[in-house]
Protein backbone atom coordinates (compact mmCIF):
# COMPACT_ATOMS: atom_id res chain seq x y z
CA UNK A 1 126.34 77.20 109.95
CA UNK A 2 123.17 79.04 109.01
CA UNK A 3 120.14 78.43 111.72
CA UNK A 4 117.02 76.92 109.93
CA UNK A 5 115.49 80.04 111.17
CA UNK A 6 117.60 82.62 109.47
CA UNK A 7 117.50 83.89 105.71
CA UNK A 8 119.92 81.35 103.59
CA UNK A 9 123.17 83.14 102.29
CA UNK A 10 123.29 85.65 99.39
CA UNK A 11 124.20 83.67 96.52
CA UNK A 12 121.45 80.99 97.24
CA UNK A 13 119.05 83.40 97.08
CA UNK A 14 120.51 84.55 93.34
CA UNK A 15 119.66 80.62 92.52
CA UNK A 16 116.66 80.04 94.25
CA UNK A 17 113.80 78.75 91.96
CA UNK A 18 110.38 80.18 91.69
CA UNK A 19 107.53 77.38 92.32
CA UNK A 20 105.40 77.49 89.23
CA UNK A 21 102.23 76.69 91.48
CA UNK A 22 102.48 78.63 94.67
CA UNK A 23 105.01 81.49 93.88
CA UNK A 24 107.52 80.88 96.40
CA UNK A 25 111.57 80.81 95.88
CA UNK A 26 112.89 77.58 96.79
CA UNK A 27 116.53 76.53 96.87
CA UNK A 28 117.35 74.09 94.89
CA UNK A 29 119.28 72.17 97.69
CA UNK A 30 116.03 71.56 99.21
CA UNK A 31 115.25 69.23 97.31
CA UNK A 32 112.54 68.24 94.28
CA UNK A 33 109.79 69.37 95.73
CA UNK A 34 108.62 72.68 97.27
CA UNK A 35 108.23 72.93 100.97
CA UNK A 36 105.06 75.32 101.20
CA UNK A 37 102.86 73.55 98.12
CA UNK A 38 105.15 69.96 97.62
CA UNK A 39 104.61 70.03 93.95
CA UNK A 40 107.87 69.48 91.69
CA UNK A 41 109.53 72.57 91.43
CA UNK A 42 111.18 72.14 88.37
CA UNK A 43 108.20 69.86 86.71
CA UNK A 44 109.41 67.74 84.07
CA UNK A 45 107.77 67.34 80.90
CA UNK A 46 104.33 65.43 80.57
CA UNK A 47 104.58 61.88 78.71
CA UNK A 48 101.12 59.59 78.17
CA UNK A 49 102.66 57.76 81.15
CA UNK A 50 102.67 60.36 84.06
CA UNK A 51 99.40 61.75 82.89
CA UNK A 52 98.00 58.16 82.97
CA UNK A 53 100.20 57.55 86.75
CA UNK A 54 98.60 60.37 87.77
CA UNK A 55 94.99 60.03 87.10
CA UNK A 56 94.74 56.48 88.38
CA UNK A 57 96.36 57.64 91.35
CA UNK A 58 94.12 60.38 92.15
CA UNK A 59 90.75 58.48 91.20
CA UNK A 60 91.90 55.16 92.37
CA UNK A 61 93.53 56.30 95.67
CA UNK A 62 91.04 56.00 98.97
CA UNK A 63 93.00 58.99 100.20
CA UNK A 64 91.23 60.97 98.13
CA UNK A 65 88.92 62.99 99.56
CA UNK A 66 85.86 62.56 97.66
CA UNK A 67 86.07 58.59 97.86
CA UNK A 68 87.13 58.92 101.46
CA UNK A 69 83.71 61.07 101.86
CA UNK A 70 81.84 57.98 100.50
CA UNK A 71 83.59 55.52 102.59
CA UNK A 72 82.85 57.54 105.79
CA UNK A 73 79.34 58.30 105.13
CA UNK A 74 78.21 55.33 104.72
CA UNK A 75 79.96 53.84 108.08
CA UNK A 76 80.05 57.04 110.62
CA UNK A 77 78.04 60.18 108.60
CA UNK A 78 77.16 62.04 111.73
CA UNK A 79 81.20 62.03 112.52
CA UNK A 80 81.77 63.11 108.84
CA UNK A 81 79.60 65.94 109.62
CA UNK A 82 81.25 66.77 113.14
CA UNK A 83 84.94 66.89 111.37
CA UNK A 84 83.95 69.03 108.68
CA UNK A 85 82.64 71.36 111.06
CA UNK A 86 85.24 71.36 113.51
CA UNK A 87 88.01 72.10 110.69
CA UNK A 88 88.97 68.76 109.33
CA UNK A 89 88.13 69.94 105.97
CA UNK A 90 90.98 68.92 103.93
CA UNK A 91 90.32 65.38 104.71
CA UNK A 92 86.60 65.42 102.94
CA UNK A 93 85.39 66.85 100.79
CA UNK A 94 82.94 70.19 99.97
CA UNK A 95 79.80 69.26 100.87
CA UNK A 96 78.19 72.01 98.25
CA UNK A 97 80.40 69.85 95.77
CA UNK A 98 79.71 66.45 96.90
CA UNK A 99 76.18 67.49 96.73
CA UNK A 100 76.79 68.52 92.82
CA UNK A 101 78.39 65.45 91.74
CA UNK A 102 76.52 63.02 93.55
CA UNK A 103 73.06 64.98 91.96
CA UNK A 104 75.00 64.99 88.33
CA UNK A 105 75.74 60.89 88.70
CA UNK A 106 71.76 60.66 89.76
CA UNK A 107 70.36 62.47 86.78
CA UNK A 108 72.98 60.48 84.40
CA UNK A 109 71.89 57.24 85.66
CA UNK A 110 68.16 58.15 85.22
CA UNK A 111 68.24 59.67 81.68
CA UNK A 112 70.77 56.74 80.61
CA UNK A 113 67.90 54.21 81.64
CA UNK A 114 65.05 56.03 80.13
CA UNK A 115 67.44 56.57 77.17
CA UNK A 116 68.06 53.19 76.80
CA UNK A 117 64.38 52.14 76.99
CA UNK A 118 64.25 48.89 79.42
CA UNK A 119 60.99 50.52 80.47
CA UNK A 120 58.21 49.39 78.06
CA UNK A 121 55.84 52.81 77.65
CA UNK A 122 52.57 52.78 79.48
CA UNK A 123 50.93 52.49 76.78
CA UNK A 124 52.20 49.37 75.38
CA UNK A 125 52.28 47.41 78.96
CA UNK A 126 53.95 43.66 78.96
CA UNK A 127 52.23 40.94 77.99
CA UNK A 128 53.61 39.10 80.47
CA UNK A 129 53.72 41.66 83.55
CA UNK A 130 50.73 41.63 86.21
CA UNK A 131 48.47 44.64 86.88
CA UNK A 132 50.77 45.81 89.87
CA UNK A 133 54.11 44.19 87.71
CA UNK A 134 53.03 47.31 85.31
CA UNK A 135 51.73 50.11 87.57
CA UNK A 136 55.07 49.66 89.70
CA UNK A 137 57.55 50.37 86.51
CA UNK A 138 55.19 53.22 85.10
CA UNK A 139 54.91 54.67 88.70
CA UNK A 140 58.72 54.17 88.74
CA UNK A 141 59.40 56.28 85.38
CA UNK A 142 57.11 59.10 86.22
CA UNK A 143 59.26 59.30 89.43
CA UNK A 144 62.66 58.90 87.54
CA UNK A 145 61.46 61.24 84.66
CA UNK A 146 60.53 63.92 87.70
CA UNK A 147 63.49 63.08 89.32
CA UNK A 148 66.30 63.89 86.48
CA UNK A 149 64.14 66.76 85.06
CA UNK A 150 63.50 69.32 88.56
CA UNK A 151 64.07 67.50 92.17
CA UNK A 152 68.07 68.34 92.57
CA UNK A 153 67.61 71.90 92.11
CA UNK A 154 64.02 72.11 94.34
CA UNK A 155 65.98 70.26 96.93
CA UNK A 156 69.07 72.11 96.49
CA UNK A 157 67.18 75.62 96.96
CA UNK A 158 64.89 74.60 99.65
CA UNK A 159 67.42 72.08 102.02
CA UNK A 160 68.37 75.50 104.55
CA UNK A 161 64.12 75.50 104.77
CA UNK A 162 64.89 71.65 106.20
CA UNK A 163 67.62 72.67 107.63
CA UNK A 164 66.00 75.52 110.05
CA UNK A 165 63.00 72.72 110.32
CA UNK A 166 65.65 70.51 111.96
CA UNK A 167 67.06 73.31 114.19
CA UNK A 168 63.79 74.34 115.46
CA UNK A 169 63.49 70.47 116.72
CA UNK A 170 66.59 68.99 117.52
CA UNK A 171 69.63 71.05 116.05
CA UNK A 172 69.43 73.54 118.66
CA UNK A 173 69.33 71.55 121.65
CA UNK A 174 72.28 69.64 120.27
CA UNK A 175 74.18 72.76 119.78
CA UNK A 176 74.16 73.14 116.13
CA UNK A 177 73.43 75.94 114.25
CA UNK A 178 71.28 76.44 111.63
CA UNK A 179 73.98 76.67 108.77
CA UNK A 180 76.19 73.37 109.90
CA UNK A 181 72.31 71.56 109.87
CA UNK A 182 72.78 72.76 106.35
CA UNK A 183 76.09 71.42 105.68
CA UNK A 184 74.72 68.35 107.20
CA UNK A 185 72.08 68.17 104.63
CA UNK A 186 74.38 68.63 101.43
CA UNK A 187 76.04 65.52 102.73
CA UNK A 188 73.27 63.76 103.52
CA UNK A 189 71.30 63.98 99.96
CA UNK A 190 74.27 63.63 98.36
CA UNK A 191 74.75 60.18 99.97
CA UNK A 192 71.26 59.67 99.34
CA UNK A 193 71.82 59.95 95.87
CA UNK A 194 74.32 57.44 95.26
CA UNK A 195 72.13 54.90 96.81
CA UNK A 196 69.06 56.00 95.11
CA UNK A 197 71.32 56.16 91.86
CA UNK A 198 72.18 52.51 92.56
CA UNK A 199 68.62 51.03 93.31
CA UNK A 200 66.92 53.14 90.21
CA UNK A 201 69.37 51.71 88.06
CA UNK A 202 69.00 47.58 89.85
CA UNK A 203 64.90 48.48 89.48
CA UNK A 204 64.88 49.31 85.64
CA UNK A 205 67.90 46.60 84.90
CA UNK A 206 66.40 43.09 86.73
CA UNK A 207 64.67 40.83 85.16
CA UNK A 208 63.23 39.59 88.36
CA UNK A 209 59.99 42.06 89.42
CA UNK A 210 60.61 40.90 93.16
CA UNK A 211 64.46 42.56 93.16
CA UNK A 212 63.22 45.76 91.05
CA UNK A 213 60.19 46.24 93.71
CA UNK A 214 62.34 45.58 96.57
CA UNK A 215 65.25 48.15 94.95
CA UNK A 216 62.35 50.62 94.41
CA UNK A 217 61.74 50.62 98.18
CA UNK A 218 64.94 50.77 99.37
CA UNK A 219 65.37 53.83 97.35
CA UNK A 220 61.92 55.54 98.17
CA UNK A 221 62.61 54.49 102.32
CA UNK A 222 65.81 55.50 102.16
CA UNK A 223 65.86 58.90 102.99
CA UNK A 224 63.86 58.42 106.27
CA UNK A 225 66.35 56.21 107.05
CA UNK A 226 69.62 58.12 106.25
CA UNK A 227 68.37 61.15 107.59
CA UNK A 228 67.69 60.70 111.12
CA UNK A 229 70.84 58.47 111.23
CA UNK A 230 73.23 60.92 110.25
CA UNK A 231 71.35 63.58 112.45
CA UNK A 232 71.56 61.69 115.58
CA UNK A 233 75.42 61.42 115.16
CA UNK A 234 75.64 64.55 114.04
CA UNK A 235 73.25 66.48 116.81
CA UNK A 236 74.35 63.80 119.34
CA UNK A 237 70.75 62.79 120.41
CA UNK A 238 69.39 59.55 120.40
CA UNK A 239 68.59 57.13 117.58
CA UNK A 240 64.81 57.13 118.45
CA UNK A 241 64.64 60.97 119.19
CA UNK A 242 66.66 61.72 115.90
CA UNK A 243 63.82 59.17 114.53
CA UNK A 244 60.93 60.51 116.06
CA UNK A 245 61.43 64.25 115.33
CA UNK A 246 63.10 64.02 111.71
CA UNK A 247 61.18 61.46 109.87
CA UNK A 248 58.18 64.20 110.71
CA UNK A 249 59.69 67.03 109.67
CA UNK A 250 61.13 65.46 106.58
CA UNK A 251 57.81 64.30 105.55
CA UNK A 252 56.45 67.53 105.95
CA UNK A 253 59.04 68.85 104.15
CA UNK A 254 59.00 66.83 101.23
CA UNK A 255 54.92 67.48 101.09
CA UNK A 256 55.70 71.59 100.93
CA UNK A 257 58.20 70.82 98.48
């Protein structure tokens, strides 16, 4: 009997199979699937069907790490933060790419708003809207029209300036460096995003002015909110220091910027 350690006899190696995806001979009496990559080793041909399986499966699925990253932000980000940095990176996903997608879904929803024109122009205000009614919605377009058009890519470019901001005050006493502050803030704004995705879109889409001022706060607030709650987790300091030495620094911040 050959030991699971030792090379498999001669004429298994004259049929072993070639795995399209990784490279690696497999013998067929393995089984389906390969051992170092699991895909199929001998794949069968696509049909509509297993295309369709697939997809579903892979978007649908809350193993996927992208919807997982979601999930886990929004409950425990600081931990998110800790796993990715301690390794656990297969079970997230890349922050530099969560920060690109959740930016991409952001600009969508704002030009698919402005697009669809449920803003009245400034200059045609509605006859029905109050002084402040008005001055909130056009305040609330300039903001989205800035917002699709340059903020991504300024905060994209100057989030390590943040990030060193954040070491200087409480990253390095928590241990962190300077680059996993940074990996914390892809994470962060790209969480930040989605939520200010979600209230820009509930602001331009209710009828009701007290739910579209109330969704335009949320989303302005929320990153003073977001960020010193994912910091302390992620720095392990407290709440009210992570509160009383971010919110500062990211208001500077977003003043340089």
């Amino acid at each position: 009997m050959t030991g699971q350690g030792e090379n498999p006899p001669s004429a298994e190696n004259q049929s072993s199979i070639t795995c399209a995806n990784c490279g690696a001979a497999v013998a067929p009496a393995i089984g389906p699937h390969c051992p170092h990559c699991g895909a199929e080793i001998v794949p069968k041909r696509l049909t509509f069907a297993d295309l369709s399986a697939v997809t579903v499966d892979h978007f649908l699925s809350l193993d996927v790490p992208f919807l997982r990253t979601i999930v886990d932000l929004s409950r425990r980000p600081g931990r998110v933060v800790g796993e990715y940095v301690a390794g656990k990176r297969r079970k997230y996903t890349n922050p530099l790419k969560f920060y690109l997608i959740t930016a991409t879904v952001l600009v969508a929803v704002i030009h698919l708003l402005l697009a669809a024109n449920w803003n009245v122009p400034a200059t045609s205000p509605q006859p029905s809207a109050t002084v402040i009614e008005q001055f909130i919605r056009d305040a609330l377009r300039l903001a989205m029209t800035w917002h699709a058009d340059y903020i991504q890519l300024v905060y994209l470019l100057s989030l390590p300036l943040f990030a060193a901001m954040l070491y200087v005050v409480i990253g390095r006493r928590g241990g962190r460096s300077v680059m996993e502050l940074f990996i914390m803030c892809l994470f962060a704004w790209g969480q930040i995003y989605l939520v200010q995705a979600a209230s820009n879109f509930i602001a331009f889409c209710s009828p009701w002015s007290g739910l579209a001022m109330v969704a335009g706060v949320v989303g302005g607030l929320w990153p003073f909110v977001y960020v010193p709650w994912i910091a302390a987790g992620f720095c392990r300091v407290g709440v009210l220091r992570a509160v009383l030495w971010s919110v500062p620094v990211f208001f500077v911040y977003s003043q340089v910027i």
